[in-house]
Structures are given as structure tokens and as C-alpha cells.
C-alpha atoms as a PDB file:
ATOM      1  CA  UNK A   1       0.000   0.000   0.000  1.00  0.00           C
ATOM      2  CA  UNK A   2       1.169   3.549  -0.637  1.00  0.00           C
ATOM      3  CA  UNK A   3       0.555   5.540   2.294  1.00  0.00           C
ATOM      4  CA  UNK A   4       0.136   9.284   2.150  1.00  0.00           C
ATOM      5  CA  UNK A   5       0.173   9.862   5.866  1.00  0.00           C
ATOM      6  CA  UNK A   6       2.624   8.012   7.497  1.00  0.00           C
ATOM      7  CA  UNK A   7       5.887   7.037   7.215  1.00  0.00           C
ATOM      8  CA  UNK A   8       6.459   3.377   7.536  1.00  0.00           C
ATOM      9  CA  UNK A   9       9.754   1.315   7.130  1.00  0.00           C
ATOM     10  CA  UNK A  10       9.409  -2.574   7.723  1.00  0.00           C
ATOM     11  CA  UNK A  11      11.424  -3.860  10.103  1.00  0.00           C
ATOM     12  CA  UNK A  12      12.118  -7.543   8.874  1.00  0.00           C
ATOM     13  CA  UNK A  13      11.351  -8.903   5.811  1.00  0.00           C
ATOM     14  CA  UNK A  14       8.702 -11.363   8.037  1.00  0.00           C
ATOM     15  CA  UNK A  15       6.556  -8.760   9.464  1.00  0.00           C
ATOM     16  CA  UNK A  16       7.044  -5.554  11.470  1.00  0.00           C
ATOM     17  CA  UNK A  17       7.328  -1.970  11.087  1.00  0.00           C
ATOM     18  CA  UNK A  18       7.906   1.491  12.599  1.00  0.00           C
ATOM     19  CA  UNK A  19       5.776   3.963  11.909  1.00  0.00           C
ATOM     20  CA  UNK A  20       6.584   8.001  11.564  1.00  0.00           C
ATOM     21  CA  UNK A  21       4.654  11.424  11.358  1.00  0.00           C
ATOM     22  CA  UNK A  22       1.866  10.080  14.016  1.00  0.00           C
ATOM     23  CA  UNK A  23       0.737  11.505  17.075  1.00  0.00           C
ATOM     24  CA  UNK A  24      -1.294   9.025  18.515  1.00  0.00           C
ATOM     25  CA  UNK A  25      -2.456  11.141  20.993  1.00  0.00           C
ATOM     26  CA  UNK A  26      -4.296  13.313  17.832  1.00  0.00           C
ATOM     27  CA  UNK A  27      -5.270  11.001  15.137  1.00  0.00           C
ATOM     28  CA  UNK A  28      -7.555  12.508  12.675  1.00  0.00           C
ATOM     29  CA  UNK A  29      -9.864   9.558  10.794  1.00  0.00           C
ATOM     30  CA  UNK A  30      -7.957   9.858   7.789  1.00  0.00           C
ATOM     31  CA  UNK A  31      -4.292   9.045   9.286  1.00  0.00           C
ATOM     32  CA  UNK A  32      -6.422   6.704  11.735  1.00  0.00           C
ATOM     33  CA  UNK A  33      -7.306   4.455   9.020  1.00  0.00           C
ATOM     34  CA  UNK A  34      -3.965   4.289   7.642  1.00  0.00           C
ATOM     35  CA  UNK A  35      -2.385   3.207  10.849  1.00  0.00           C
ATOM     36  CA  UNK A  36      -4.958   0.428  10.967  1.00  0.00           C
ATOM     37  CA  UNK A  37      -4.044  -0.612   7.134  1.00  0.00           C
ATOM     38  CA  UNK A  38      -0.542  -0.239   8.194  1.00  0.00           C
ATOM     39  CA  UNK A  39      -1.903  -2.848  11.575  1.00  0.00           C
ATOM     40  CA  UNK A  40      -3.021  -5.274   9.016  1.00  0.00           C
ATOM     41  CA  UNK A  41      -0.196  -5.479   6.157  1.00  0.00           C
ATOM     42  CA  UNK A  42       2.682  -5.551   8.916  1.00  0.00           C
ATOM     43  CA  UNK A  43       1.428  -7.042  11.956  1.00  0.00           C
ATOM     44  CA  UNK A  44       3.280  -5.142  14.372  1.00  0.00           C
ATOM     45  CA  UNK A  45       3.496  -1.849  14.339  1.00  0.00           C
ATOM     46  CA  UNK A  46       5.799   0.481  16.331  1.00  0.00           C
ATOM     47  CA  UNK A  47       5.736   4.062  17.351  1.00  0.00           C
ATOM     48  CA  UNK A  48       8.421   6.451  18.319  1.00  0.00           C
ATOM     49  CA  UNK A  49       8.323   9.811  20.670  1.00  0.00           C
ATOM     50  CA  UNK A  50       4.903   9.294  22.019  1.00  0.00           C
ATOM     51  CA  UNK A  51       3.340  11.685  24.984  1.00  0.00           C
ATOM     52  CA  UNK A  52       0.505   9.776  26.303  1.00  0.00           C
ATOM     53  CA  UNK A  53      -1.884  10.202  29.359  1.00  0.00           C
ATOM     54  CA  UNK A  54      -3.553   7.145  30.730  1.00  0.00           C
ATOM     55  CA  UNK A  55      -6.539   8.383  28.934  1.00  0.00           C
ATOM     56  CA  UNK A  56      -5.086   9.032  25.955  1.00  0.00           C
ATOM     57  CA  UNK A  57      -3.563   5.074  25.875  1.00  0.00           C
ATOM     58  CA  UNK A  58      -7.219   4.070  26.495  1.00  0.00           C
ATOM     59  CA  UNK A  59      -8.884   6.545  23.940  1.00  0.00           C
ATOM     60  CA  UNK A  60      -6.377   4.791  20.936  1.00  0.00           C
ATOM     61  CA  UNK A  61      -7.005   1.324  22.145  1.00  0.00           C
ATOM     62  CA  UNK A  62     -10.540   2.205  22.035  1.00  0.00           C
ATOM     63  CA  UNK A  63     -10.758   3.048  18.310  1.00  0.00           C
ATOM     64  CA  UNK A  64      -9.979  -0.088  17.267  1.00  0.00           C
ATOM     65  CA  UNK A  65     -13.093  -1.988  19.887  1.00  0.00           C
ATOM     66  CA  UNK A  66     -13.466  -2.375  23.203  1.00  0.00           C
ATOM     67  CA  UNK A  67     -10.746  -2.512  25.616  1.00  0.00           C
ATOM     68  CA  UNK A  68     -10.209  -6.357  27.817  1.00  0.00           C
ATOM     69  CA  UNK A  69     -10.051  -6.581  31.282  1.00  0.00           C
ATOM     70  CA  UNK A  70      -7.073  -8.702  31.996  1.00  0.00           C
ATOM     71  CA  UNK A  71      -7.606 -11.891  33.747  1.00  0.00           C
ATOM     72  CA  UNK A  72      -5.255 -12.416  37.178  1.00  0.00           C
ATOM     73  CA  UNK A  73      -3.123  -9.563  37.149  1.00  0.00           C
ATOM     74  CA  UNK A  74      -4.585  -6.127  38.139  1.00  0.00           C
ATOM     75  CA  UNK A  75      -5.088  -2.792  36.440  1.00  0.00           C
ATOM     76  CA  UNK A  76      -4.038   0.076  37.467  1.00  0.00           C
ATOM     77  CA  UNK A  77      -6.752   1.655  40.372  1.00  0.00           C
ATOM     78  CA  UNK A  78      -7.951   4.501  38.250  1.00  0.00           C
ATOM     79  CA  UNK A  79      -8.092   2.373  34.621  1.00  0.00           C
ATOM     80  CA  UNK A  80      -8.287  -1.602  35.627  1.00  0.00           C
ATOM     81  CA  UNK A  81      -8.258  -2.201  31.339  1.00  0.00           C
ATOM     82  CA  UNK A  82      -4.425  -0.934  31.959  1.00  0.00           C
ATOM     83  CA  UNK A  83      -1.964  -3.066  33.515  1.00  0.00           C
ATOM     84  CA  UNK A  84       1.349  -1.891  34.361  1.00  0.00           C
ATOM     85  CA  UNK A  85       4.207  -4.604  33.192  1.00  0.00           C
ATOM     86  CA  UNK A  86       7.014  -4.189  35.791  1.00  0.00           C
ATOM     87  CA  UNK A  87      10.201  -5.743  36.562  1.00  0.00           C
ATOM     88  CA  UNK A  88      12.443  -3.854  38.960  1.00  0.00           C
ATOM     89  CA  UNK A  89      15.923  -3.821  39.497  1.00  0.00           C
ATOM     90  CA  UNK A  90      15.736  -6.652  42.077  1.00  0.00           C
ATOM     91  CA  UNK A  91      12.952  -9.059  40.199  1.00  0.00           C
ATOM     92  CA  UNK A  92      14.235 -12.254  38.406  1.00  0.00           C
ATOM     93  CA  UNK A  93      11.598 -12.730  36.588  1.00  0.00           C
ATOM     94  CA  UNK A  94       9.831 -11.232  33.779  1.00  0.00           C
ATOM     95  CA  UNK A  95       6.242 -10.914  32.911  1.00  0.00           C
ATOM     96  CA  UNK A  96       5.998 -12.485  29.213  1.00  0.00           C
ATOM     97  CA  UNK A  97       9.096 -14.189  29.108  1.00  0.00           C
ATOM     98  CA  UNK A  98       8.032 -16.993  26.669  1.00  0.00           C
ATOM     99  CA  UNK A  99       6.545 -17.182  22.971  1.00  0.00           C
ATOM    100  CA  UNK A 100       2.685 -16.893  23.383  1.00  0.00           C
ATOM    101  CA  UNK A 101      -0.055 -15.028  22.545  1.00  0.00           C
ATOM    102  CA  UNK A 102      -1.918 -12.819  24.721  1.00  0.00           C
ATOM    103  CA  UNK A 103      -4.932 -15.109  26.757  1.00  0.00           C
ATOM    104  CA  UNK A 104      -5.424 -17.616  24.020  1.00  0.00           C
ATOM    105  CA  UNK A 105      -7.042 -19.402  26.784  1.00  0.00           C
ATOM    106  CA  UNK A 106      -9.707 -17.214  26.707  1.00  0.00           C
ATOM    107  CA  UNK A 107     -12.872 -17.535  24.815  1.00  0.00           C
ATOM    108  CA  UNK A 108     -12.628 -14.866  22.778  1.00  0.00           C
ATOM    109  CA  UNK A 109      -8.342 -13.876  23.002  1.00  0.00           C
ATOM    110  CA  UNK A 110      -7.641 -10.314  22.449  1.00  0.00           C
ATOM    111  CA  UNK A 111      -7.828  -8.466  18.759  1.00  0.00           C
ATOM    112  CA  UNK A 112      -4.099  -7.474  19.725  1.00  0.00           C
ATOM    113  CA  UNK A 113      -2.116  -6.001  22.747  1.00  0.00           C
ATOM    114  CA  UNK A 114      -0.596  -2.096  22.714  1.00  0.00           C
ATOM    115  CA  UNK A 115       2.533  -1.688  24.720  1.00  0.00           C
ATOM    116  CA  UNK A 116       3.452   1.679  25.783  1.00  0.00           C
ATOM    117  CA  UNK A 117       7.104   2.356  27.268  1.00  0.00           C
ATOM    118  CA  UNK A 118       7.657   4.543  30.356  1.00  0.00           C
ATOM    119  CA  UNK A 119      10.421   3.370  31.252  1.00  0.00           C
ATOM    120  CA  UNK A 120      13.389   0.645  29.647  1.00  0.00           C
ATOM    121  CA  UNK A 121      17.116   0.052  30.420  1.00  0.00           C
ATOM    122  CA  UNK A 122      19.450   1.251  28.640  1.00  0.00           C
ATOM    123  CA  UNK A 123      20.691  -2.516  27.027  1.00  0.00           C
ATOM    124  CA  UNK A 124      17.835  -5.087  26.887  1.00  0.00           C
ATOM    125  CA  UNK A 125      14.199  -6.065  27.363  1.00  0.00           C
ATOM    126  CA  UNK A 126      13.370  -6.296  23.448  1.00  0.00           C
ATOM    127  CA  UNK A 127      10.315  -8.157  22.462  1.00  0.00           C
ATOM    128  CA  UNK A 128      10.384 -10.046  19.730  1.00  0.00           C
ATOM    129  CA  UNK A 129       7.852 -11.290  17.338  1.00  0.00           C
ATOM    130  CA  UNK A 130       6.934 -14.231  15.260  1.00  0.00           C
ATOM    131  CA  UNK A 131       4.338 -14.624  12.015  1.00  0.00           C
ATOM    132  CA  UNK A 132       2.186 -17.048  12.474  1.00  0.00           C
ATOM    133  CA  UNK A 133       0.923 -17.222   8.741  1.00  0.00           C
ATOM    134  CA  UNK A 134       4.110 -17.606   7.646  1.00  0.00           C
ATOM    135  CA  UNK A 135       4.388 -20.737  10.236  1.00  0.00           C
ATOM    136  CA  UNK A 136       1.505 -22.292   8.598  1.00  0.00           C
ATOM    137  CA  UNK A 137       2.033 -21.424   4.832  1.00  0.00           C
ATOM    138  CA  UNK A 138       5.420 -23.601   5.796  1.00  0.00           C
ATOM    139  CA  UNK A 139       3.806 -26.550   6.925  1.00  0.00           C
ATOM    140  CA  UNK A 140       4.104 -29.387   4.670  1.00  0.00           C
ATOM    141  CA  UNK A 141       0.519 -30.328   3.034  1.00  0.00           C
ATOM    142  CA  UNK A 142       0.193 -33.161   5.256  1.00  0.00           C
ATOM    143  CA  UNK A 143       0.676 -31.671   8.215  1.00  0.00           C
ATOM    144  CA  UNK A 144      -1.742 -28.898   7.443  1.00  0.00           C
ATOM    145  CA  UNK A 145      -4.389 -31.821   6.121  1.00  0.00           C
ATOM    146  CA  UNK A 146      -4.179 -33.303   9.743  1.00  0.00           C
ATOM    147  CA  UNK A 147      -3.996 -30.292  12.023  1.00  0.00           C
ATOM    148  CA  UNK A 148      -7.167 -28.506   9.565  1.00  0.00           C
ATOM    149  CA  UNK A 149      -9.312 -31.208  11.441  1.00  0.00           C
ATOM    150  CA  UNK A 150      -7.288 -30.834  15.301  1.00  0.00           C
ATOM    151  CA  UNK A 151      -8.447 -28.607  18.011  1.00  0.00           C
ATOM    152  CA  UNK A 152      -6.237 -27.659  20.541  1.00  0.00           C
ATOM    153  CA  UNK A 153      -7.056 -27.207  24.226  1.00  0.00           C
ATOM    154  CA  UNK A 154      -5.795 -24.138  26.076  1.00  0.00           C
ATOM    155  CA  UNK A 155      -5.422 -23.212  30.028  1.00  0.00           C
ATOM    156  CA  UNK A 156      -3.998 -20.690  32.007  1.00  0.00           C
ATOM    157  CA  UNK A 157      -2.890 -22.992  34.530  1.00  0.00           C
ATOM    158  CA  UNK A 158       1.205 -23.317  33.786  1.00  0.00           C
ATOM    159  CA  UNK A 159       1.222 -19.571  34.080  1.00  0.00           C
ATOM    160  CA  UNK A 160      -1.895 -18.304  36.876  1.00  0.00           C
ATOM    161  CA  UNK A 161      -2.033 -21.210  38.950  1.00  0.00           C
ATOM    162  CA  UNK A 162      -1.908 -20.155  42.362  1.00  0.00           C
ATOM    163  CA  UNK A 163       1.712 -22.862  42.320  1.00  0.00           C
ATOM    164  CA  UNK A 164       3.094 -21.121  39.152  1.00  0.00           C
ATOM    165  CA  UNK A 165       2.633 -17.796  40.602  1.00  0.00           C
ATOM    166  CA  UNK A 166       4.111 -18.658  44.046  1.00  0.00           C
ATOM    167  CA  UNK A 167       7.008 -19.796  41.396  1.00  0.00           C
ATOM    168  CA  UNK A 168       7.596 -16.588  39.675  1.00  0.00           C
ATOM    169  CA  UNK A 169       6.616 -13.900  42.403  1.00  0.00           C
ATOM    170  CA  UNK A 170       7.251  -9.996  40.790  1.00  0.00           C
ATOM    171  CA  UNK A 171       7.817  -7.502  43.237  1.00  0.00           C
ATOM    172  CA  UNK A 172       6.048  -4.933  41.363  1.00  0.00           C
ATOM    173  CA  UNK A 173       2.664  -6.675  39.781  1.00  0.00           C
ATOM    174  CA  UNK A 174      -0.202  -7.876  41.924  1.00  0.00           C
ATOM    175  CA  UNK A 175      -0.869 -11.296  40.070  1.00  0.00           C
ATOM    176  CA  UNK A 176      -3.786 -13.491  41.805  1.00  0.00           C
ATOM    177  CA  UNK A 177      -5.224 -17.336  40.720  1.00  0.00           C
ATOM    178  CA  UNK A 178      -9.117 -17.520  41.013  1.00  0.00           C
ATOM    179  CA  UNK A 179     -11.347 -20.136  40.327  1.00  0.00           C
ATOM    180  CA  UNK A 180     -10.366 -19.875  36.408  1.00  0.00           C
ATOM    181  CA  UNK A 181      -6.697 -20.339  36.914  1.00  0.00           C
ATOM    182  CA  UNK A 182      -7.514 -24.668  36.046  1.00  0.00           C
ATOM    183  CA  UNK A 183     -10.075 -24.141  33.123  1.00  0.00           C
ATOM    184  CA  UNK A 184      -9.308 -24.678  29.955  1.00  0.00           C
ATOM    185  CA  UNK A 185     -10.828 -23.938  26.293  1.00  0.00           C
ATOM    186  CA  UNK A 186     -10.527 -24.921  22.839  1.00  0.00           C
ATOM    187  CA  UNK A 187      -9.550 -23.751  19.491  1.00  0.00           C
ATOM    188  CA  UNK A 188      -8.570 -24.375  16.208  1.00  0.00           C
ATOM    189  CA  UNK A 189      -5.037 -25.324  15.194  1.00  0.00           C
ATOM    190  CA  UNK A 190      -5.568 -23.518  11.944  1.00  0.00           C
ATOM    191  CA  UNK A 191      -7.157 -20.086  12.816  1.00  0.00           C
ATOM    192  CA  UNK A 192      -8.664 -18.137   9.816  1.00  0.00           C
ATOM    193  CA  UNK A 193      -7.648 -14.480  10.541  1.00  0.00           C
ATOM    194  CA  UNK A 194     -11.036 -12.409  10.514  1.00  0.00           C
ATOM    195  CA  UNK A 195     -10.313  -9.534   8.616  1.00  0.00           C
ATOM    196  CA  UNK A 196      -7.877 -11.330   5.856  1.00  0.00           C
ATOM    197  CA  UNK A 197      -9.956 -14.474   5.987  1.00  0.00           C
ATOM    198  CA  UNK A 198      -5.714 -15.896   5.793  1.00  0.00           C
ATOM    199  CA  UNK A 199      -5.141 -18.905   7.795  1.00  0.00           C
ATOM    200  CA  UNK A 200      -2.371 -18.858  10.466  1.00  0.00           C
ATOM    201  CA  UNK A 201      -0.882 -21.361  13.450  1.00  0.00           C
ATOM    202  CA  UNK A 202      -2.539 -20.983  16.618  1.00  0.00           C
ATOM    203  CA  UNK A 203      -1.309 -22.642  19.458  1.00  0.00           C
ATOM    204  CA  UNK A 204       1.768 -21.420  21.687  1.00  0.00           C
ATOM    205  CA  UNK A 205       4.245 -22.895  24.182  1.00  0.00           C
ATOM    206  CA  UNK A 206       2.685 -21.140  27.309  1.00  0.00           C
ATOM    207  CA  UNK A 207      -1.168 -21.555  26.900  1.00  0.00           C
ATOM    208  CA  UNK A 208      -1.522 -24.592  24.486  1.00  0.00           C
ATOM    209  CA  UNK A 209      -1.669 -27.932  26.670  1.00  0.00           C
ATOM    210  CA  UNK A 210      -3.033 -30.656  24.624  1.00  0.00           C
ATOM    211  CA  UNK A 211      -4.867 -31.966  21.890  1.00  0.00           C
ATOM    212  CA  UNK A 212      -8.265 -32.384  21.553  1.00  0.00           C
ATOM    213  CA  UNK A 213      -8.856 -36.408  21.994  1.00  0.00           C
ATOM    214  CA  UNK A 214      -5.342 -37.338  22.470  1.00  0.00           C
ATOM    215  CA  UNK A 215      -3.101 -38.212  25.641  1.00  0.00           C
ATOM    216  CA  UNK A 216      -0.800 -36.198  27.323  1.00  0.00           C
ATOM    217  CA  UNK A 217       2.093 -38.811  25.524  1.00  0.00           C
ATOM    218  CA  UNK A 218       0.724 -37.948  22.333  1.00  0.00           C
ATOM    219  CA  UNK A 219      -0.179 -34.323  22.227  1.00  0.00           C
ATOM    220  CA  UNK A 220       3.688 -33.729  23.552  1.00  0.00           C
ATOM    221  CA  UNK A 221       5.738 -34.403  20.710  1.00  0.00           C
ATOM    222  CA  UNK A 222       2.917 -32.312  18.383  1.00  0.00           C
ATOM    223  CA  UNK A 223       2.801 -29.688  20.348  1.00  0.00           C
ATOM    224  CA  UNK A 224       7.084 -29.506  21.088  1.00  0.00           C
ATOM    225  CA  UNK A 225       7.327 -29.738  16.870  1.00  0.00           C
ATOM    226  CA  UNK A 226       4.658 -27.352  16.335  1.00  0.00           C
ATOM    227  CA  UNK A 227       6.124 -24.732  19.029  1.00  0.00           C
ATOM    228  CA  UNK A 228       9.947 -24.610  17.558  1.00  0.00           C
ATOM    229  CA  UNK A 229       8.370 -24.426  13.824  1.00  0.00           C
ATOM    230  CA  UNK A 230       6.573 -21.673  14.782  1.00  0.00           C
ATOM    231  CA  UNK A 231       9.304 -18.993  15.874  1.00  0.00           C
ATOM    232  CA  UNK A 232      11.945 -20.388  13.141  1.00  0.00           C
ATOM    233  CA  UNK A 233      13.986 -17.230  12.596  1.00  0.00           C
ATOM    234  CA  UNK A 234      12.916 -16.047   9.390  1.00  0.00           C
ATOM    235  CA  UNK A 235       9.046 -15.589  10.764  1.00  0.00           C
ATOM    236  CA  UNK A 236      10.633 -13.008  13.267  1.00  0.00           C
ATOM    237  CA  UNK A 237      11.056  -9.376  13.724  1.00  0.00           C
ATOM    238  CA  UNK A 238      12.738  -8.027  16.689  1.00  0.00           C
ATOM    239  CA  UNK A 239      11.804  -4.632  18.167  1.00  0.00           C
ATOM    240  CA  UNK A 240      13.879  -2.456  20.252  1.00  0.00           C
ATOM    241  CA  UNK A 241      12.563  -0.047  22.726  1.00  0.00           C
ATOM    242  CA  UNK A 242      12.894   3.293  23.848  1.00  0.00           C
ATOM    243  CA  UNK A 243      11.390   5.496  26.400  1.00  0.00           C
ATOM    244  CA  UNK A 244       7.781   6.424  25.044  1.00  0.00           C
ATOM    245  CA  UNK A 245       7.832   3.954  22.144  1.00  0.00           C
ATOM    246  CA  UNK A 246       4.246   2.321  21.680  1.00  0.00           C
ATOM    247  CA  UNK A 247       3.879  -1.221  19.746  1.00  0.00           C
ATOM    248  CA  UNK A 248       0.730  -2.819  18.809  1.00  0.00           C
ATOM    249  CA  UNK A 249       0.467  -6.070  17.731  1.00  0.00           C
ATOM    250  CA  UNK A 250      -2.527  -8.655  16.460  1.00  0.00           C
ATOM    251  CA  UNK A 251      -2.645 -11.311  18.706  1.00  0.00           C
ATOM    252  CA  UNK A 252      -4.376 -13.083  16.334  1.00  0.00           C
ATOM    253  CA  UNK A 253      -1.549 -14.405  13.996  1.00  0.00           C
ATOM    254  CA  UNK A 254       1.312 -13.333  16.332  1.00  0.00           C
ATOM    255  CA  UNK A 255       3.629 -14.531  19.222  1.00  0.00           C
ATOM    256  CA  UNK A 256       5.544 -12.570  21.138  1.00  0.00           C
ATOM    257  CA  UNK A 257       8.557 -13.081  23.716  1.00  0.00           C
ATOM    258  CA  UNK A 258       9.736 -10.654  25.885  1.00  0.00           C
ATOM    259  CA  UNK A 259      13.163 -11.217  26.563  1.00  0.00           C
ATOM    260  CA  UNK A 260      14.444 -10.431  30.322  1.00  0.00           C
ATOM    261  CA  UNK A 261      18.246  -9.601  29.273  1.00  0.00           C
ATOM    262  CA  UNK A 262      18.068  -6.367  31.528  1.00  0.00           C
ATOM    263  CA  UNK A 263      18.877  -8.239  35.205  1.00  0.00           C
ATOM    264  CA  UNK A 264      19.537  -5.190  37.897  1.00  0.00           C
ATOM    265  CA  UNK A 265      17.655  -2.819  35.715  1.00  0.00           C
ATOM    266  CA  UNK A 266      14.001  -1.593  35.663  1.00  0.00           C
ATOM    267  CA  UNK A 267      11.771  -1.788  32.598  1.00  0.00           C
ATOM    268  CA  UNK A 268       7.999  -0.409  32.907  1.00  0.00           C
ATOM    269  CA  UNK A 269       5.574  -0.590  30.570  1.00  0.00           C
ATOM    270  CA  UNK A 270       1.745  -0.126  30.426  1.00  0.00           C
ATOM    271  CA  UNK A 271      -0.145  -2.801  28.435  1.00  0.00           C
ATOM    272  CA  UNK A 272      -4.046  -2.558  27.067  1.00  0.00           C
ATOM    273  CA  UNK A 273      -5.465  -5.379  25.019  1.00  0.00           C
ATOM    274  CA  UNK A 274      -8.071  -5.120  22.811  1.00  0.00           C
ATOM    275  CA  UNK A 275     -11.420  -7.604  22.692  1.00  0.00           C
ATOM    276  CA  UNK A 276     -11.414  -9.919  19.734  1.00  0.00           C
ATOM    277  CA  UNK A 277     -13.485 -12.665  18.330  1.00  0.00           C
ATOM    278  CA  UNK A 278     -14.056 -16.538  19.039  1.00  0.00           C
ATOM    279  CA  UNK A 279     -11.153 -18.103  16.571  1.00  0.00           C
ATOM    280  CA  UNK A 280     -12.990 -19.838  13.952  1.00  0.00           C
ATOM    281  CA  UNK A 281     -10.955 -22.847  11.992  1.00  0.00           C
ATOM    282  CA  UNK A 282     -11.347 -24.076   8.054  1.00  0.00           C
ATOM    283  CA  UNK A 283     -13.891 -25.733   9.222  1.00  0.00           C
ATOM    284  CA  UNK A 284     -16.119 -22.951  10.504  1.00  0.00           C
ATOM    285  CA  UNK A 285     -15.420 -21.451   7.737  1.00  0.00           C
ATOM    286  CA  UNK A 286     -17.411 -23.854   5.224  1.00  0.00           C
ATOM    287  CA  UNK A 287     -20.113 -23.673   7.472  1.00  0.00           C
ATOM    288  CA  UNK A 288     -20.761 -20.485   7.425  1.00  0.00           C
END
């Protein structure tokens, strides 16, 4: 697309790009809908130099649908749909530190996730990124004939369990279990993207647990395959931040990792997701 607005220079040749000559916190509807064009041919989209108020965050993640509530870790007291991503100087752990998409155990996983930085080190904390239809388009034809008919079960539990949390305490994030933190849902494998109608891979290492119908001893190896095919290198993009960057991403056909590089330094971001759809399969598809 030529866009007469923006400025945008892919990052990868898999996905990703920064985007110039926005102020998010002033978008008219003209340079609005060419950020969300932009959204859709690249992925991930990145902005530099932003000044944004709490409200402001919420007022851009609103124009593209409602805003999510996250499950198990809390919002901020004034604006619960934002939740500050902290890891201090003296926390081990990160929050995100694996390839996964935002809540795919959810019924209805979020559109995609904007990440605004208030604070990063100086070396460290990147996030990088992974194309999900380019993990499926490089599937053999077998392997996309048998996982067309799969679903795959989701949970929360290897991440909010009231044991994995007591595992990975964060001095700076109130993260709680509840009586969700066992459930589990399912989805497609093969997710048709509902804008594109292009079919991606959707499971990931954190949230996907198992296959629909199959033991533990069989969903493993699937699952451990489908997982390192899915962040090969050449579906990546890697983004570096800087104080008052903003990425967005669509959760939808992407995994992300942030990586916790940064020990003895603190990174602070604040995080809103935006509601999305139940994932519908090929099969859906030729129903409807």
C-alpha cells in the first residue's frame, strides 16, 4: 500500500514496522485508518516519541473496539483495562518471558495487545515477534491436512495457577489465581484471521496444553514440533525499545517473547489489550 500519511519502514522482511509522522495522541480519521491498514499489512506496528496520558492510551485502544479486562493480574486503580508490566531492578523474573499469545485461553483472546514504554534500560528487554501465517504457509501439506481437522485445548494454569505464581513472584505486579486459573478452552489449530480471511498457526508454548482427543504422551511431541516451527527465525522481527515507544500487535496471527536480558535494571511498561473474536478454523469457515 502507498501511504500518504505516514511514514512506515518494515522492520524484517517477516513482518514488522515502525511507523513516523503520528501523534497518537491526535489522530484525525484519515491518518487513523492508515495506521490500521498499516496494523493489518505488517502485523506489528511500532511508534516512536509518544506523549501519552492514561486516557489518551485508552482513547487509541478504544478506536480499534473495546478494551479487555485482563484476567489475574490487576489494572491500574484509576483504569483496571491498563496493567502496568514491571520488573524492577531486584525481580528475576519477567512478565511475558516466553513465545505466546496474549490469553489464548480465553474464549474470545484479544484483537491485539498495545505496549506503551515509560520506562526501559538502557541494554535489553526487546520483544520479539513471530508470524504465524508464515508458520503455517510452511507446513508441509500433510501436516496442514491433519492439524485442519485438530483442536487444541488451552489453560492458564502453567502460568496463573496459584503454584506457578508462588514460582515466579514480581515484586512490582499484583498477580492473583481464582477459580479460572484450572479451566481450559478450545480452538482451532488452523485459525482463519477475521479480517484477511488468511489462515495462520494458533497454538503457543505457554497456553496450548493438549490436543483435543489425544493423551498427554501424544499431544507432547505435536505440540514440542509445532512450538519450535513456529518462531523459526525467518518468521521473526525483533523490536527495540525506547522510552515512550508504543507497539501494537494482532494477537491473532502473532507470538511474542519478551526477553528479560536487563537483570539489575528496571523496565515499565503499560499494556491494554483489545477484545477480539471466538477463533474460527477451516472448518467454521465452510459452514458459514
Amino acid at each position: 500500500m502507498i501511504y500518504k500519511r505516514l511514514a512506515v519502514s518494515p522492520v524484517s522482511g517477516a513482518m514488522g514496522a515502525e511507523i513516523g509522522g503520528v501523534d497518537l495522541a491526535n489522530l484525525d480519521d484519515e491518518t487513523f485508518a492508515e495506521v490500521k491498514q498499516a496494523f493489518r499489512d505488517h502485523l506489528v506496528i511500532m511508534f516512536r516519541d509518544q506523549n501519552m496520558t492514561p486516557e489518551q492510551l485508552l482513547a487509541f485502544g478504544r478506536r480499534f473496539g473495546d478494551l479487555d479486562i485482563a484476567p489475574f493480574v490487576k489494572g491500574m486503580d484509576d483504569y483496571p483495562a491498563i496493567i502496568e508490566v514491571v520488573k524492577t531492578a531486584r525481580d528475576e523474573v519477567n512478565f511475558g518471558g516466553a513465545w505466546h499469545s496474549d490469553f489464548s485461553f480465553k474464549r474470545e483472546p484479544p484483537l491485539g495487545s498495545i505496549l506503551y514504554a515509560r520506562e526501559v534500560p538502557a541494554v535489553g528487554g526487546d520483544t520479539m515477534f513471530s508470524n504465524l501465517h508464515l508458520a503455517y504457509e510452511t507446513l508441509s501439506s500433510g501436516m496442514k491436512g491433519m492439524l485442519d481437522g485438530l483442536t487444541a485445548i488451552h489453560s492458564p494454569r502453567r502460568s496463573y495457577s496459584a503454584k506457578a505464581i508462588a514460582s515466579r513472584r514480581r515484586a512490582a505486579m499484583t498477580i492473583e489465581a481464582d477459580e479460572t486459573s484450572e479451566s481450559t478452552w478450545e480452538h482451532p489449530f488452523i485459525r482463519v484471521h477475521a479480517d484477511t480471511g488468511r489462515r495462520c498457526l494458533f497454538i503457543n508454548d505457554i497456553y496450548t496444553i493438549g490436543v483435543k482427543g489425544w493423551s498427554e504422551a501424544e499431544s507432547r511431541p505435536l505440540l514440542k514440533f509445532l512450538g519450535a516451527h513456529a518462531v523459526k527465525p525467518e518468521f521473526t522481527c525483533r523490536l527495540r525499545w525506547r522510552k515512550d515507544s508504543v507497539a501494537f500487535w494482532d494477537n491473532r496471527c502473532v507470538l511474542h517473547n519478551a526477553l528479560n536480558d536487563y537483570s539489575g535494571h528496571r523496565r515499565h511498561m503499560q499494556r491494554v489489550t483489545v477484545v477480539g473474536e471466538v477463533p474460527l478454523g477451516v472448518s467454521d469457515m465452510a459452514v458459514a
